[in-house]
Protein backbone atom coordinates (compact mmCIF):
# COMPACT_ATOMS: atom_id res chain seq x y z
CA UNK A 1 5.63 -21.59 14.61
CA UNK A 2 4.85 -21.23 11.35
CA UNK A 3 2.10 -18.35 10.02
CA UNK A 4 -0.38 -19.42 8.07
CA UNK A 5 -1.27 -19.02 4.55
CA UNK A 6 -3.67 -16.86 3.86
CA UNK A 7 -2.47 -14.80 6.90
CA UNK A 8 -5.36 -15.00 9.27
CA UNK A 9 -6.01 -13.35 12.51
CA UNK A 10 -6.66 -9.83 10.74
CA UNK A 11 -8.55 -7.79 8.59
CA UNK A 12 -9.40 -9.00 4.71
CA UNK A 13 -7.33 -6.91 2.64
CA UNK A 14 -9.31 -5.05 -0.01
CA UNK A 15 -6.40 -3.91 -1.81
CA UNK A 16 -8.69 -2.39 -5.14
CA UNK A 17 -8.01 1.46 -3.84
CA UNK A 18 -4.78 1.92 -2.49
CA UNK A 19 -3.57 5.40 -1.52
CA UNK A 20 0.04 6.38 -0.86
CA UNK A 21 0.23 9.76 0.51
CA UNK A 22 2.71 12.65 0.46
CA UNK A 23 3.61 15.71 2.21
CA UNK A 24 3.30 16.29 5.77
CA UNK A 25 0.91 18.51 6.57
CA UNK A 26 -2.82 19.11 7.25
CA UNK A 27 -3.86 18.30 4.05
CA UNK A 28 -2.31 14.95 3.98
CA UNK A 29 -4.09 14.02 7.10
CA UNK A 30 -7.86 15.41 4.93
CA UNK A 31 -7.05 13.65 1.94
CA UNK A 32 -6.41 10.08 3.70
CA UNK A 33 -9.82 10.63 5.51
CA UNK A 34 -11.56 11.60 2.34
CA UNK A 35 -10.17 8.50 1.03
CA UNK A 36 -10.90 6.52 3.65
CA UNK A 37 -14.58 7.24 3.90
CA UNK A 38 -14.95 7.14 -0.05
CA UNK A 39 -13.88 3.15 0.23
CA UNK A 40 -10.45 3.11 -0.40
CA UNK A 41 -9.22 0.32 1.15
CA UNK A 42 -5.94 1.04 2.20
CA UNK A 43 -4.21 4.21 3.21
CA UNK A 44 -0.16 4.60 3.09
CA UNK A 45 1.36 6.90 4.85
CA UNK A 46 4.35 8.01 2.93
CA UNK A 47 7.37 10.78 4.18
CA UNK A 48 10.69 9.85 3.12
CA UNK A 49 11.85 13.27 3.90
CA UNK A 50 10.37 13.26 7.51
CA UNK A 51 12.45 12.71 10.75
CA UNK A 52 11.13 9.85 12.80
CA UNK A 53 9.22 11.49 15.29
CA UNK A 54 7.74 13.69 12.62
CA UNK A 55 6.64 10.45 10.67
CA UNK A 56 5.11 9.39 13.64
CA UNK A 57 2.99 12.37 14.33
CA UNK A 58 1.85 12.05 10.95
CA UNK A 59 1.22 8.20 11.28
CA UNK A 60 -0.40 8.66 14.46
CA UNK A 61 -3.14 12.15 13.32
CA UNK A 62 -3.82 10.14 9.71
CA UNK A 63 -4.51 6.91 11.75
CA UNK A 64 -7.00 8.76 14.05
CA UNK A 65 -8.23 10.72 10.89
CA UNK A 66 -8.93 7.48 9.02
CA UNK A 67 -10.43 5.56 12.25
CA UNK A 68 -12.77 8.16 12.18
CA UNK A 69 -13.69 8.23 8.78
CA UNK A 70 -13.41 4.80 7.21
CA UNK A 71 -12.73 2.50 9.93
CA UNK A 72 -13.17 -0.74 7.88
CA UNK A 73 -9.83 1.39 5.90
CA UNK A 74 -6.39 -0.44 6.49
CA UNK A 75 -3.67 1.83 7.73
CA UNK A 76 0.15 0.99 6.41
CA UNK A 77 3.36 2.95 7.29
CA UNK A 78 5.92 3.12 4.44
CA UNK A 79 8.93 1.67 4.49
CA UNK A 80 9.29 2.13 8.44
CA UNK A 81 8.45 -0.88 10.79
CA UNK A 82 9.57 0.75 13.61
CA UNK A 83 7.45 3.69 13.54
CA UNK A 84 4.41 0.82 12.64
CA UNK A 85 5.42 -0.57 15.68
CA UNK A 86 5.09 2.44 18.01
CA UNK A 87 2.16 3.36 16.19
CA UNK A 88 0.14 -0.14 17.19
CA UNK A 89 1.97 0.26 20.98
CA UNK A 90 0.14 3.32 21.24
CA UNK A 91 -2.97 1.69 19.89
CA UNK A 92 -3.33 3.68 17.09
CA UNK A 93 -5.37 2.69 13.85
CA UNK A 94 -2.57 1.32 12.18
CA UNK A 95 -1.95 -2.48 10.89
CA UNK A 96 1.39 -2.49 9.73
CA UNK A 97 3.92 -1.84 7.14
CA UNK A 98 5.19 -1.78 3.35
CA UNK A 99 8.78 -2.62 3.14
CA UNK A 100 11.27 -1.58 0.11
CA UNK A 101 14.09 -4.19 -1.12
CA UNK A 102 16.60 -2.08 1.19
CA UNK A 103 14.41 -2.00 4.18
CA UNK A 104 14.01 -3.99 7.17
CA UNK A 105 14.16 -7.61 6.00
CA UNK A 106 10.86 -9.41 5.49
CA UNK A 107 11.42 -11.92 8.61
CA UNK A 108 12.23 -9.33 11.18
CA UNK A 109 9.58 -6.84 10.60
CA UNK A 110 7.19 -10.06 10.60
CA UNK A 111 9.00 -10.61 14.18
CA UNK A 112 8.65 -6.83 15.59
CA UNK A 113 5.00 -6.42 14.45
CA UNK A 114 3.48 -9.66 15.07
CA UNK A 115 1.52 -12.09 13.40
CA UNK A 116 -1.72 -10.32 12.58
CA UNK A 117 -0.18 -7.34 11.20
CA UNK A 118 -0.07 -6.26 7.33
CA UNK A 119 3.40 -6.24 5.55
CA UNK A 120 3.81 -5.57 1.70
CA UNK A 121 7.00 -6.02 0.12
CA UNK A 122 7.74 -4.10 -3.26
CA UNK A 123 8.73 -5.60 -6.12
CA UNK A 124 8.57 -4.43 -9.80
CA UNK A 125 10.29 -7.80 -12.10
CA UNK A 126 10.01 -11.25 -12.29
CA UNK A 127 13.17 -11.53 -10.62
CA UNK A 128 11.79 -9.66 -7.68
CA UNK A 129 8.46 -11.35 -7.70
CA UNK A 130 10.05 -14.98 -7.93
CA UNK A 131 12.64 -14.10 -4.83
CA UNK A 132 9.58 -12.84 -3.15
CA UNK A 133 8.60 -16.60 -2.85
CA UNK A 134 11.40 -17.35 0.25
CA UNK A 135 8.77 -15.29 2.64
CA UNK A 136 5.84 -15.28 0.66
CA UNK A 137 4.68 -16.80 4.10
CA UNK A 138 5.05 -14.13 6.05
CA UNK A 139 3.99 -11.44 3.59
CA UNK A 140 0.46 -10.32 3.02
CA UNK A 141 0.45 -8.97 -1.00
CA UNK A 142 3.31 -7.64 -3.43
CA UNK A 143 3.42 -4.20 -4.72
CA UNK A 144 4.86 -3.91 -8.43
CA UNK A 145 5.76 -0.83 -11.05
CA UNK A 146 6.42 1.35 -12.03
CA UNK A 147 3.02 0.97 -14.00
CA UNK A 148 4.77 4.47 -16.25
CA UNK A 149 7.83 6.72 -15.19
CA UNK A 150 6.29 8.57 -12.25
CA UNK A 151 8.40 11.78 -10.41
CA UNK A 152 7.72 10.72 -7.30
CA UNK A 153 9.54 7.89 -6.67
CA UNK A 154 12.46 6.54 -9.12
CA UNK A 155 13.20 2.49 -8.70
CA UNK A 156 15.51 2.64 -11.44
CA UNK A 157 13.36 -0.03 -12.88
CA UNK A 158 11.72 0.07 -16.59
CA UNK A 159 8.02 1.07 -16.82
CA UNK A 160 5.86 -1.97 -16.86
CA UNK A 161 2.53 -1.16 -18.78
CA UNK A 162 -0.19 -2.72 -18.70
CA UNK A 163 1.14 -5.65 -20.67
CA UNK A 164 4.04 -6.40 -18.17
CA UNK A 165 1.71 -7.39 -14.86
CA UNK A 166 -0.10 -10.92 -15.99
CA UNK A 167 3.25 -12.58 -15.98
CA UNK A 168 4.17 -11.24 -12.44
CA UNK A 169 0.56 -12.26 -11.15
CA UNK A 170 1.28 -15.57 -12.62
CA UNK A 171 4.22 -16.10 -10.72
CA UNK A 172 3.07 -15.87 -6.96
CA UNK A 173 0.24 -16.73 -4.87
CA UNK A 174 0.10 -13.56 -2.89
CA UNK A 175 -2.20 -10.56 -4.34
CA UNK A 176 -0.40 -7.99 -6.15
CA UNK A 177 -1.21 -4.08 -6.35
CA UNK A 178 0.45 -2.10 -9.53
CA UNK A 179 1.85 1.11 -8.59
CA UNK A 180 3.56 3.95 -10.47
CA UNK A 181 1.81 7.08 -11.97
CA UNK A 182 -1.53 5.04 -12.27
CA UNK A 183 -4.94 7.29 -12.38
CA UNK A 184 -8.80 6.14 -12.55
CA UNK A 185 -8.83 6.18 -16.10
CA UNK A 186 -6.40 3.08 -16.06
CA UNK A 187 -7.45 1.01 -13.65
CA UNK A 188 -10.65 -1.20 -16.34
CA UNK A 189 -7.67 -2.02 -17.98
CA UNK A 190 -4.84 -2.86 -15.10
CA UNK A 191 -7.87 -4.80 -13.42
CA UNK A 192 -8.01 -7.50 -16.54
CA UNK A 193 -4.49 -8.00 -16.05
CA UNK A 194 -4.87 -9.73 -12.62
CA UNK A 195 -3.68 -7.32 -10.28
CA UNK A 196 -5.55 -7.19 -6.94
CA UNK A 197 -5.42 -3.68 -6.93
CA UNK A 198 -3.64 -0.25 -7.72
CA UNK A 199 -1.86 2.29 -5.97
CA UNK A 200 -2.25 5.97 -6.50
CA UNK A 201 0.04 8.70 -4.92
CA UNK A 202 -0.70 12.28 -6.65
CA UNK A 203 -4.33 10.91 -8.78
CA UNK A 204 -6.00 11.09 -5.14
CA UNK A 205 -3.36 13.45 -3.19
CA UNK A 206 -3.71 16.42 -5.87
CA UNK A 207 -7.30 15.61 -6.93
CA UNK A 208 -9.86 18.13 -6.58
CA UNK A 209 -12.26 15.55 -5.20
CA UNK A 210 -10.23 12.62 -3.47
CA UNK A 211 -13.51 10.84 -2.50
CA UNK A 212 -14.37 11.01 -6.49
CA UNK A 213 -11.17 9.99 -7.12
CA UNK A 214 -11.41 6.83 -5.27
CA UNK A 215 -14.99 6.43 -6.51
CA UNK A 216 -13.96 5.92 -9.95
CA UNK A 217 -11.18 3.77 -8.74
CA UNK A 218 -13.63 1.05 -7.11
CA UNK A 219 -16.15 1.71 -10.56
CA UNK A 220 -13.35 0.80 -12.50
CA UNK A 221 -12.92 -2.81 -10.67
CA UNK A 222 -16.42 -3.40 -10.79
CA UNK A 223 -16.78 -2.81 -14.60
């Protein structure tokens, strides 16, 4: 059977505020809930360095961290459908995954996590964005960047700016969120471009205030 397009059977995606986290430990977990209950939209959680069943055990405290704080808050797992999949088993507050060009493919995460669940595929060039078009069907919104070089991720692929997103939001129907090094201060301009949202890693993780943070995120989209 065929999914439809726009996916239905789950949440509306509010993509505006879009935190990726890092690290591991307890502060992760109070960062994604401060998040969470200032309105960002979607929550991350990010750990390449992290064994499976350590990913999990941080998938499955900053899903019950975020339930409690934000519940209307979407929760993602990076890169690893898998551990999405336990997660959901376990009926933890988590809605699916974000999937890397190397990752699981598009299709068969679609098939382990269902047909209401989230998946994001990440992009970053036309090229990308165009190819993205075979399962744009099964896919719920693009990520794309770098916005700038950022240290905490390198995709090899040249910074984008500000100038570089209209053409990739031109190309595809699904919603796409700019990533890479973006902070509040950014976001009046990277929300006249056409991007649905952005994604911010260390502007929320290392903030002194993550809930202002986010706050100035969502002002930003509304100016």
């Amino acid at each position: 059977m065929t999914r439809p397009f726009p996916p239905s059977g789950h949440r509306a995606l509010d993509l505006r505020c879009y935190l990726v986290t890092s690290g591991t430990g307890p502060r992760t977990v109070e960062v994604a809930a401060e998040a969470a209950a200032a309105g960002a939209g979607v929550v991350q959680v990010r750990a390449k360095e992290a064994s499976t069943r350590e990913l999990l055990e941080l998938v499955l405290a900053v899903a019950d961290a975020v339930r409690a704080a934000g519940p209307a808050t979407t929760m993602l797992v990076d890169d690893r459908a898998d551990v999405a999949a336990a997660a959901r088993a376990r009926g933890a507050h988590v809605h699916g995954v974000h999937l890397g060009q190397d990752d699981l493919p598009v299709a068969d995460a679609r098939a382990l996590l269902g047909p209401d669940a989230v998946i994001g595929l990440t992009t970053g060039t036309l090229e990308l964005v165009r190819a993205s078009a075979e399962v744009a069907f099964e896919l719920d919104y693009l990520g794309a960047g770098p916005f700038r070089r950022t240290p905490t991720k390198d995709s090899g692929r040249e910074p984008l700016g500000a100038e570089g997103y209209p053409p990739l939001v031109r190309a595809t129907m699904l919603p796409i969120v700019a990533i890479g090094d973006v902070v509040p201060a950014d976001v009046p301009t990277l929300s006249r471009t056409g991007v649905a949202g952005v994604a911010l890693v260390r502007a929320v993780m290392e903030a002194p205030a993550p809930g202002e943070a986010v706050r100035e995120v969502l002002a930003g989209f509304a100016r």
